[in-house]
Protein backbone atom coordinates (compact mmCIF):
# COMPACT_ATOMS: atom_id res chain seq x y z
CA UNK A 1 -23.46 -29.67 -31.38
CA UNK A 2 -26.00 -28.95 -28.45
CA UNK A 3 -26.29 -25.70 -27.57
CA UNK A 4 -26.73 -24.15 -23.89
CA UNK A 5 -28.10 -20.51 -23.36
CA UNK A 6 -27.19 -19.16 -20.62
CA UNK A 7 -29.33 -16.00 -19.55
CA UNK A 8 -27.10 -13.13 -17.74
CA UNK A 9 -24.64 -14.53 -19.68
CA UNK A 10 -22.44 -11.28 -19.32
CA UNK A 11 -22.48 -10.86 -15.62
CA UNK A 12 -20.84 -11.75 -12.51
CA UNK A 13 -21.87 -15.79 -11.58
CA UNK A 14 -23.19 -16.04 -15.37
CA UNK A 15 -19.52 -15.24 -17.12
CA UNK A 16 -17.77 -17.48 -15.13
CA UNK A 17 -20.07 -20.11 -16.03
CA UNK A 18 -19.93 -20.10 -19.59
CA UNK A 19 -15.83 -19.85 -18.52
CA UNK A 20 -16.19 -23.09 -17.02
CA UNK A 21 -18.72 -24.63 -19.97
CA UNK A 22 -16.07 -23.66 -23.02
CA UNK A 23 -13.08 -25.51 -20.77
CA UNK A 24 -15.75 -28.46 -19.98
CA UNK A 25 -16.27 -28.32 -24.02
CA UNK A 26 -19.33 -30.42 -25.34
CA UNK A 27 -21.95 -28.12 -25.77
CA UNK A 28 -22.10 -24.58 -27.83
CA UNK A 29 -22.90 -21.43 -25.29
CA UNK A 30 -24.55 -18.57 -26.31
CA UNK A 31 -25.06 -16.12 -24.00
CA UNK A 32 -28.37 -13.29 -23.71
CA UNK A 33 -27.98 -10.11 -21.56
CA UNK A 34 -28.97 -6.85 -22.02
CA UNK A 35 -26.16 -5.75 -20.17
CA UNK A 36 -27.97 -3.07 -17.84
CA UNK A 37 -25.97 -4.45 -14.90
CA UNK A 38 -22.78 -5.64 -16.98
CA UNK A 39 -20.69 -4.59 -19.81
CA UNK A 40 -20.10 -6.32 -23.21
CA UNK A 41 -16.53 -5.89 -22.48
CA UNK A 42 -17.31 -9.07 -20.80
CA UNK A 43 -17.35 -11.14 -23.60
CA UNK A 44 -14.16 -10.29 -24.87
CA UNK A 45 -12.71 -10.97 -21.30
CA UNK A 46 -14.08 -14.28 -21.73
CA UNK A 47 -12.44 -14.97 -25.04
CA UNK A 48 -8.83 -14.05 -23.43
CA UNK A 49 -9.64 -16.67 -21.07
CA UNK A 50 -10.84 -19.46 -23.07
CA UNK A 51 -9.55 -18.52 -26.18
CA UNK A 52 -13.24 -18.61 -27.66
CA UNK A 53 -15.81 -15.88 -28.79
CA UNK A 54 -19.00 -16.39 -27.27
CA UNK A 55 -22.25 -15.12 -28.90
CA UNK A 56 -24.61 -12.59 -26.68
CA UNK A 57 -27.87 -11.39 -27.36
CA UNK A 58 -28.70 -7.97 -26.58
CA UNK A 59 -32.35 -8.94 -25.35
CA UNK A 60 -33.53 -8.33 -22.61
CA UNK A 61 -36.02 -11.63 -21.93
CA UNK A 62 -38.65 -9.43 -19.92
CA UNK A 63 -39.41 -8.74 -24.25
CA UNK A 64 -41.08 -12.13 -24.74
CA UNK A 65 -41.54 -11.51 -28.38
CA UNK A 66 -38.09 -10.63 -28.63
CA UNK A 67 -36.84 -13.64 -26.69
CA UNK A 68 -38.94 -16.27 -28.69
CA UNK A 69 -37.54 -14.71 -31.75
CA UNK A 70 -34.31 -15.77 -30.38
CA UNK A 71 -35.59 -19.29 -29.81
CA UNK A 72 -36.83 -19.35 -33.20
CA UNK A 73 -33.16 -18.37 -34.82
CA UNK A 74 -31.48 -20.73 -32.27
CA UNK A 75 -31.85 -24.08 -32.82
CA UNK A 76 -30.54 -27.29 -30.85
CA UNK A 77 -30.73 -25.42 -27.61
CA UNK A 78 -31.05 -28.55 -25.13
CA UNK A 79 -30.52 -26.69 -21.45
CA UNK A 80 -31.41 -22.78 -20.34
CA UNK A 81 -29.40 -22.03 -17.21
CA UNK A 82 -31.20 -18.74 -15.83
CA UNK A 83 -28.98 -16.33 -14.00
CA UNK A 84 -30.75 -13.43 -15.19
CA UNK A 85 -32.06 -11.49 -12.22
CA UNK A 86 -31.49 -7.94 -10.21
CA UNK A 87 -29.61 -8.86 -7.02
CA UNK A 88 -28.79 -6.61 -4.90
CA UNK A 89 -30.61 -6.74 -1.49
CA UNK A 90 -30.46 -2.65 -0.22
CA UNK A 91 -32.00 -1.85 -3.81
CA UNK A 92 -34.99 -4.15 -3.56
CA UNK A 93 -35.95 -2.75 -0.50
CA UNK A 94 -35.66 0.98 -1.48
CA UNK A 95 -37.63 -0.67 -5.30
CA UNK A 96 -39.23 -3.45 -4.87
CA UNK A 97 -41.71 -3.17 -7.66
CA UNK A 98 -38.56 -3.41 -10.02
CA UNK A 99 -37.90 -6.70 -8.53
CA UNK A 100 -41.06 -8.20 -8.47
CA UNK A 101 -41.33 -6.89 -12.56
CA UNK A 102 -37.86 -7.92 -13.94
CA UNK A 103 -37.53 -10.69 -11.58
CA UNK A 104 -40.46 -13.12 -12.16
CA UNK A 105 -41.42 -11.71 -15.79
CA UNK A 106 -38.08 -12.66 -17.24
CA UNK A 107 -38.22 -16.25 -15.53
CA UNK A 108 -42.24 -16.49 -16.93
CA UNK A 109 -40.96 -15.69 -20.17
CA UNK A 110 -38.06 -18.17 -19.89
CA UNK A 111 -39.92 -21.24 -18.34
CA UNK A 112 -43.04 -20.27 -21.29
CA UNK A 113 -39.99 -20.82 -23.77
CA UNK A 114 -39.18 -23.97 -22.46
CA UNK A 115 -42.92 -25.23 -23.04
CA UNK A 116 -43.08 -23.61 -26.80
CA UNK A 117 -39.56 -24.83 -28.02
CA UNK A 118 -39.36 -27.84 -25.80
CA UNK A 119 -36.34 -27.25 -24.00
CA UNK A 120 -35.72 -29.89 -21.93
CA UNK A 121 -33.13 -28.91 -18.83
CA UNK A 122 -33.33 -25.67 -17.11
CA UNK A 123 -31.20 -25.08 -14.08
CA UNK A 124 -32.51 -21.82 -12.08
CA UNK A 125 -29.98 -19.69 -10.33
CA UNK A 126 -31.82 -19.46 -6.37
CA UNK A 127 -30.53 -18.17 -3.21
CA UNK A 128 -30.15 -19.11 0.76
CA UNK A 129 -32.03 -15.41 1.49
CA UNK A 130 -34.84 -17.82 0.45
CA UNK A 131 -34.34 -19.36 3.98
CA UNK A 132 -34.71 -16.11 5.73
CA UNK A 133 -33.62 -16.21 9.34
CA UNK A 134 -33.36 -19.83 10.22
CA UNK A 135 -33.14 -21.50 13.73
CA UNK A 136 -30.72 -24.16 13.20
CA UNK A 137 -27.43 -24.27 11.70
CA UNK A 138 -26.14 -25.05 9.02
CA UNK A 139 -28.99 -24.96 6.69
CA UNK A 140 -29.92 -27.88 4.35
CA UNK A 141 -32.80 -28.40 1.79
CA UNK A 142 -35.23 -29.70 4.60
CA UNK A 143 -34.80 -26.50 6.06
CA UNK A 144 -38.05 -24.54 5.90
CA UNK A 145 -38.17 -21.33 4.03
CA UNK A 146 -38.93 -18.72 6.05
CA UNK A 147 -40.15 -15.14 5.93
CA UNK A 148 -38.71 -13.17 3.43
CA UNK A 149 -36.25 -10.48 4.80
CA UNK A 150 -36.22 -8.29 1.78
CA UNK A 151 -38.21 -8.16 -1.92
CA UNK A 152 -34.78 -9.95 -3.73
CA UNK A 153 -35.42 -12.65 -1.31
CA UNK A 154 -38.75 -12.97 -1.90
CA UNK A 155 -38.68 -12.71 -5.67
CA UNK A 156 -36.76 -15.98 -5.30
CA UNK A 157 -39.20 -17.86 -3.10
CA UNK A 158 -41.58 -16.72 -5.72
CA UNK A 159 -39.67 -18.00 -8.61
CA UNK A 160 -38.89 -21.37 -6.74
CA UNK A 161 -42.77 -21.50 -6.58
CA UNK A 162 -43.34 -21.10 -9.91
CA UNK A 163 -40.89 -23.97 -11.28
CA UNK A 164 -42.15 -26.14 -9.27
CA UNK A 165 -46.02 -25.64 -10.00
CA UNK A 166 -44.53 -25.56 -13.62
CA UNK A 167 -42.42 -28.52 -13.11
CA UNK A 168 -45.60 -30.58 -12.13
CA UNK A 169 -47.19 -30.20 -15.20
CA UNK A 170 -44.12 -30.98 -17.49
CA UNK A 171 -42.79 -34.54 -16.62
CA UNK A 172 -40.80 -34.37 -19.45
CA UNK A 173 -38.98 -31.48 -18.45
CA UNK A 174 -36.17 -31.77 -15.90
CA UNK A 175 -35.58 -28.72 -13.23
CA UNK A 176 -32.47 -28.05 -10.83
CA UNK A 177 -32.84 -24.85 -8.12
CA UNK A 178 -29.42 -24.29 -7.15
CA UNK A 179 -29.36 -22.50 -4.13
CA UNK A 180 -26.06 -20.95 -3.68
CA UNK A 181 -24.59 -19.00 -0.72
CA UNK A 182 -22.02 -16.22 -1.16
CA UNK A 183 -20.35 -15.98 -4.19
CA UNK A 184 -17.04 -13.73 -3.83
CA UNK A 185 -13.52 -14.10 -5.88
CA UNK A 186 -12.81 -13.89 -9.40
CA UNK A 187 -11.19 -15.97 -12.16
CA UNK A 188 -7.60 -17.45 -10.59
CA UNK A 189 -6.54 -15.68 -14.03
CA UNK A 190 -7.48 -12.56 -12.79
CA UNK A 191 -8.77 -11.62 -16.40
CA UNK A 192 -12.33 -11.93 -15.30
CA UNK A 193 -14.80 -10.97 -12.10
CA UNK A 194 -17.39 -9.09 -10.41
CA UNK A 195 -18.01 -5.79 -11.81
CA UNK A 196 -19.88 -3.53 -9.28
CA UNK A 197 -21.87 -0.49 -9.42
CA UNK A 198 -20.36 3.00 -8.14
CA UNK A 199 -21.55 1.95 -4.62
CA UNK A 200 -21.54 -1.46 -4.71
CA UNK A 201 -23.70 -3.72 -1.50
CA UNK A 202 -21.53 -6.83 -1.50
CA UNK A 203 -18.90 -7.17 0.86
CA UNK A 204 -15.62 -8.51 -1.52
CA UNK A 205 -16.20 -5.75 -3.65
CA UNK A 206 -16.52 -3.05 -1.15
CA UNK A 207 -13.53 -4.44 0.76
CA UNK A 208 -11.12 -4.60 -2.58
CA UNK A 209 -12.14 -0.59 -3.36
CA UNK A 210 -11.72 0.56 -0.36
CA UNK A 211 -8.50 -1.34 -0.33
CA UNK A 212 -7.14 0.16 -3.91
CA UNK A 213 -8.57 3.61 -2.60
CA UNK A 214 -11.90 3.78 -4.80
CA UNK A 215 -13.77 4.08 -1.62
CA UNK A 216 -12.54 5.97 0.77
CA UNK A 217 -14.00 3.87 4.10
CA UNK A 218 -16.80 1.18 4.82
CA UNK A 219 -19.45 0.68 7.08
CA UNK A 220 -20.02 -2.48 9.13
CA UNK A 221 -23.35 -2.93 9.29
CA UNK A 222 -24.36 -4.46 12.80
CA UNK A 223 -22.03 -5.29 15.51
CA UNK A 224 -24.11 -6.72 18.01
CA UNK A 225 -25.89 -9.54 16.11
CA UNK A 226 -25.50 -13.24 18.37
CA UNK A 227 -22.20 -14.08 16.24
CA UNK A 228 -18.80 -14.40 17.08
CA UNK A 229 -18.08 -10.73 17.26
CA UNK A 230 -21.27 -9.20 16.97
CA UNK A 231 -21.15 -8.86 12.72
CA UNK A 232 -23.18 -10.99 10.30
CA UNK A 233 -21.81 -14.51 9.45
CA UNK A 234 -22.13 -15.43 5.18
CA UNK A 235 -21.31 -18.57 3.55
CA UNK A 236 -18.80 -17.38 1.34
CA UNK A 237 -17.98 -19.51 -1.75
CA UNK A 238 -15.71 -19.09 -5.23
CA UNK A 239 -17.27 -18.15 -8.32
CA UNK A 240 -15.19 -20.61 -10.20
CA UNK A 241 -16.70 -23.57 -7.55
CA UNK A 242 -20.69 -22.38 -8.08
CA UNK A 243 -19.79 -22.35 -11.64
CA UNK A 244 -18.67 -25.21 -11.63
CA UNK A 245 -21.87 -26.60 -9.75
CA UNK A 246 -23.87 -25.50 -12.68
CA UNK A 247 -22.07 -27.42 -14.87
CA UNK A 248 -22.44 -30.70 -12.80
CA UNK A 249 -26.03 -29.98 -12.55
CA UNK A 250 -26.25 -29.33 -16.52
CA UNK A 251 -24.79 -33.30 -16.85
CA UNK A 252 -26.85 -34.42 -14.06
CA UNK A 253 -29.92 -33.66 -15.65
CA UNK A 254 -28.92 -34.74 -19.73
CA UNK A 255 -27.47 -37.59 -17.94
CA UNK A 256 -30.68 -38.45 -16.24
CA UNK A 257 -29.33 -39.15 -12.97
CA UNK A 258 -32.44 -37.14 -11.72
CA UNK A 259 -34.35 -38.84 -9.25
CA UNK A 260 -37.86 -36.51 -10.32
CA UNK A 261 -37.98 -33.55 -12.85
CA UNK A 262 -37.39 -31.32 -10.10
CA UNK A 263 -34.28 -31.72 -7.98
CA UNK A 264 -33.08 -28.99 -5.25
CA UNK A 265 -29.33 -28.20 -4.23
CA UNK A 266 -27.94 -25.90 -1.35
CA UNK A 267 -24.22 -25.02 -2.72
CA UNK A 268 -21.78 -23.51 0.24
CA UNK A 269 -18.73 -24.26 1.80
CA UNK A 270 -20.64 -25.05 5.11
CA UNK A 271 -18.21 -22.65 6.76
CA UNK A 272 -19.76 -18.91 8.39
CA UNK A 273 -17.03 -16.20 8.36
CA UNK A 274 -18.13 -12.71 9.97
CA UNK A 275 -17.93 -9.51 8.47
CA UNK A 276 -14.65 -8.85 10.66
CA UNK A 277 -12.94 -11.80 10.20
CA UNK A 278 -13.50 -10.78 5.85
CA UNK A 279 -12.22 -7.95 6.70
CA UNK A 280 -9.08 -8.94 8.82
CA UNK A 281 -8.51 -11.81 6.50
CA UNK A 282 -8.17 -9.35 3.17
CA UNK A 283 -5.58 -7.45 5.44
CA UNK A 284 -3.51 -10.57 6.29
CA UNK A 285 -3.07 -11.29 2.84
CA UNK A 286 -2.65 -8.25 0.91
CA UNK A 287 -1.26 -6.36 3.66
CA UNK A 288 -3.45 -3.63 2.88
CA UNK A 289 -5.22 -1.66 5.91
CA UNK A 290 -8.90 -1.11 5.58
CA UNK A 291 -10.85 2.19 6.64
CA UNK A 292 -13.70 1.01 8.12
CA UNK A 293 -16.26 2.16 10.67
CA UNK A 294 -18.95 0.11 12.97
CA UNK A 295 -22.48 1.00 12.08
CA UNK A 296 -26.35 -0.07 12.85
CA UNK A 297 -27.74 -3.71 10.74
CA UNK A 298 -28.78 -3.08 7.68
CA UNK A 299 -32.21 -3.50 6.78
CA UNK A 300 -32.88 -6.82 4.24
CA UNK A 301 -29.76 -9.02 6.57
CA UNK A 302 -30.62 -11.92 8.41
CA UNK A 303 -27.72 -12.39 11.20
CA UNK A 304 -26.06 -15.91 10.38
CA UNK A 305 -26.25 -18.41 7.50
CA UNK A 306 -24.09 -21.10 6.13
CA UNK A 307 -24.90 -24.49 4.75
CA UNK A 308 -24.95 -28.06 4.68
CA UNK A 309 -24.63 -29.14 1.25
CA UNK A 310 -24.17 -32.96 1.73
CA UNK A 311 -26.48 -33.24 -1.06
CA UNK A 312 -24.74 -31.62 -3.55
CA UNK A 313 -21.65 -33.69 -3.14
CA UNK A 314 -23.43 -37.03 -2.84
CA UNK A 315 -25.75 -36.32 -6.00
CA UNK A 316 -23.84 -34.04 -8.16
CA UNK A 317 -20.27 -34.76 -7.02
CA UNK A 318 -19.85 -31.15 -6.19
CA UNK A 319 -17.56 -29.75 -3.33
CA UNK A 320 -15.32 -26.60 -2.79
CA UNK A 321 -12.11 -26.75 -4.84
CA UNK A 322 -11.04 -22.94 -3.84
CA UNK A 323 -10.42 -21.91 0.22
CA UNK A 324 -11.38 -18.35 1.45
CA UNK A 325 -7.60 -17.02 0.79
CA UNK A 326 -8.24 -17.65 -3.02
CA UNK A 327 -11.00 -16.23 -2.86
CA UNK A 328 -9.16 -12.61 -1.57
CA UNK A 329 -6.57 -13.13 -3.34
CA UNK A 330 -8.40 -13.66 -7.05
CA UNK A 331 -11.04 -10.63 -6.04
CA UNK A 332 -7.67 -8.73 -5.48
CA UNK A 333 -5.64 -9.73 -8.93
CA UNK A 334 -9.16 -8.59 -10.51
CA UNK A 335 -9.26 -4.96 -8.47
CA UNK A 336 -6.05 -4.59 -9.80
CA UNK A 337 -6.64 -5.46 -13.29
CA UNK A 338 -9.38 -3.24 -13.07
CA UNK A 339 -7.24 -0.50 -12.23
CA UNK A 340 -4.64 -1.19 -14.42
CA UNK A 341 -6.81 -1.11 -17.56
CA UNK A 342 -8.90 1.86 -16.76
C-alpha cells in the first residue's frame, strides 16, 4: 500500500490529519517529529481514536542525513504533507533566527528528498500572515502578499518562494500551498487537540485555561483597531475541516485533477470573529466567566483577516463542515480531558 509521511506528524494540525487519513483509509501514514513542540503521547491518542498505531520517527528533518536515511528505509512513500514548522508569532519576533533556521532548512531538506527519492505529491502547510495587512476583504489567492508583519510570517513567504522556484524545475512533481486561516477546536471525540506551551499565544487555548483556572486572566491585545469593537478579527476554522482539506488536496494531486504542478488554496470559513466576540461566545456556551483585561496590539498582528476560499470548494470540493460553537465546544471537551488525565 502507498505510503504518506506526514512531517509534524505529532502536533496540533499534523495529528488530526493523519486522524482524518486512517478514517479516509487507502494509504499507510507514518508520521516524523521530533516532538520538541509535542509529546509522543500523541500517538497513542491517535490510536484510541482510530483504533490504529501509527509509526513516528524521532528525526528531526533539519538532520538531512538523518532524514534521507529515513527515505532510504521507507519505501512506497508517494505524497510528503509538510506541517513541520515553529509557529508561534510573539516567539519569532523575540527569535527570529530560530525561525529562519528550523523553518526553511527543514522544508530544503524535505523538497531535496523529494528530488533524490522521487516523491511525487507534496502538499506544504502555508499561512494567511503571508498576506500581511491587506486592503480588501475577504482575501483570496489573487490577493497580493504583502509585507511581512513578523519573522513566522515571513518564513512562510519564503518557503512559498522556494516551492515554487522548485516547482518550475520539476514538472513531474505536483505541489499544493494550502493556506489556512485559524485553526482552533479539537477532535469532536475530545480524545485529541492542541497541546500548548506553559504560556501559550493562540487565542482558543488561552481562553479554555483561563476558563478551567490554569491561567489566572488574559490580555486583549488592541482595542482600538478599525473592527467591530476595536479587537482583531481571525478567520477561525476546525482542525478536523483543514484536515480534512489536506486530504482532498492529497487526492487532488494522485488524482491529477491539477491544472499545473503547482496549485494554491486559501482554506477559511470566510467569516471574521473579533477577539471579544471569541471571548463572549466561549462564555455563552460553557457558561464559564473569563478574567480578562484590555491591553495595547501586540506586535507581529495585522488588524483583520478572513477569506474567500471559492477556490477551494470549486477545485477540491472543500468547505466548512464544523460552525464556531463546535469549535468551543470540542477545544473545551479537550481542556477537560486534559485536566482529567493529568
Amino acid at each position: 500500500m502507498s505510503k504518506i509521511m506526514v512531517t509534524g506528524g505529532t502536533g496540533y494540525i499534523g495529528s488530526h490529519t493523519i486522524i482524518e487519513l486512517i478514517k479516509k483509509g487507502g494509504f499507510d501514514v507514518i508520521s516524523v517529529d521530533n516532538c520538541v513542540r509535542s509529546t509522543p503521547e500523541t500517538i497513542g491518542r491517535i490510536k484510541n481514536i482510530t483504533g490504529k498505531r501509527v509509526e513516528n520517527y524521532f528525526v528531526d528533518i533539519c538532520d538531512k542525513e538523518k532524514l534521507f536515511q529515513l527515505f532510504e528505509e521507507e519505501n512506497d512513500i508517494i505524497g510528503i504533507i509538510h506541517f513541520a514548522a515553529l509557529k508561534s508569532v510573539p516567539e519569532s519576533v523575540e527569535k527570529p533566527l530560530e525561525y529562519y533556521r528550523n523553518n526553511l532548512q527543514s522544508l530544503e531538506n524535505v523538497l531535496e528528498a523529494c528530488e533524490i527519492f522521487s516523491i511525487p505529491n507534496f502538499i506544504f502547510s502555508s499561512s494567511c500572515s503571508i498576506y500581511g495587512e491587506v486592503e480588501k476583504l475577504p482575501v483570496s489567492e489573487e490577493t497580493l502578499v504583502g509585507a511581512p508583519f513578523c519573522p513566522y510570517a515571513h518564513t512562510k513567504q519564503i518557503g512559498e518562494e522556494m516551492i515554487r522556484f522548485f516547482a518550475d524545475i520539476h514538472p513531474k512533481l505536483s505541489f499544493v500551498m494550502l493556506r489556512y486561516f485559524n485553526p482552533v477546536g479539537a477532535d469532536m471525540s475530545g480524545l485529541n487537540g492542541e497541546l500548548s506551551p506553559e504560556k501559550p499565544n493562540n487565542l482558543m487555548p488561552i481562553i479554555t485555561q483561563v476558563g478551567i483556572g490554569k491561567m489566572q486572566k488574559m490580555k486583549v491585545f488592541g482595542t482600538d483597531y478599525n473592527t467591530r469593537d476595536g479587537s482583531c478579527i481571525r478567520d477561525y476554522v476546525h482542525v478536523t475541516d483543514i484536515a480534512d482539506a489536506h486530504i482532498k488536496a492529497l487526492d487532488f494531486l494522485v488524482e491529477g485533477r491539477n491544472k499545473s504542478n503547482l496549485e494554491v488554496f486559501n482554506l477559511g470559513s470566510g467569516t471574521g470573529v473579533t477577539v471579544l466576540e471569541m471571548i463572549h461566545a466561549f462564555e455563552r456556551i460553557t457558561g464559564v466567566k473569563l478574567n480578562y483585561v484590555l491591553g495595547e496590539r501586540r506586535p507581529g498582528d495585522v488588524p483583520a483577516i478572513y477569506s474567500n476560499s471559492n477556490k477551494a470548494e470549486r477545485e477540491l470540493g472543500w468547505t466548512c463542515k464544523y460552525s464556531l460553537d463546535d469549535m468551543i465546544i470540542s477545544a473545551w471537551q479537550w481542556e477537560n480531558y486534559l485536566k482529567n488525565n493529568a
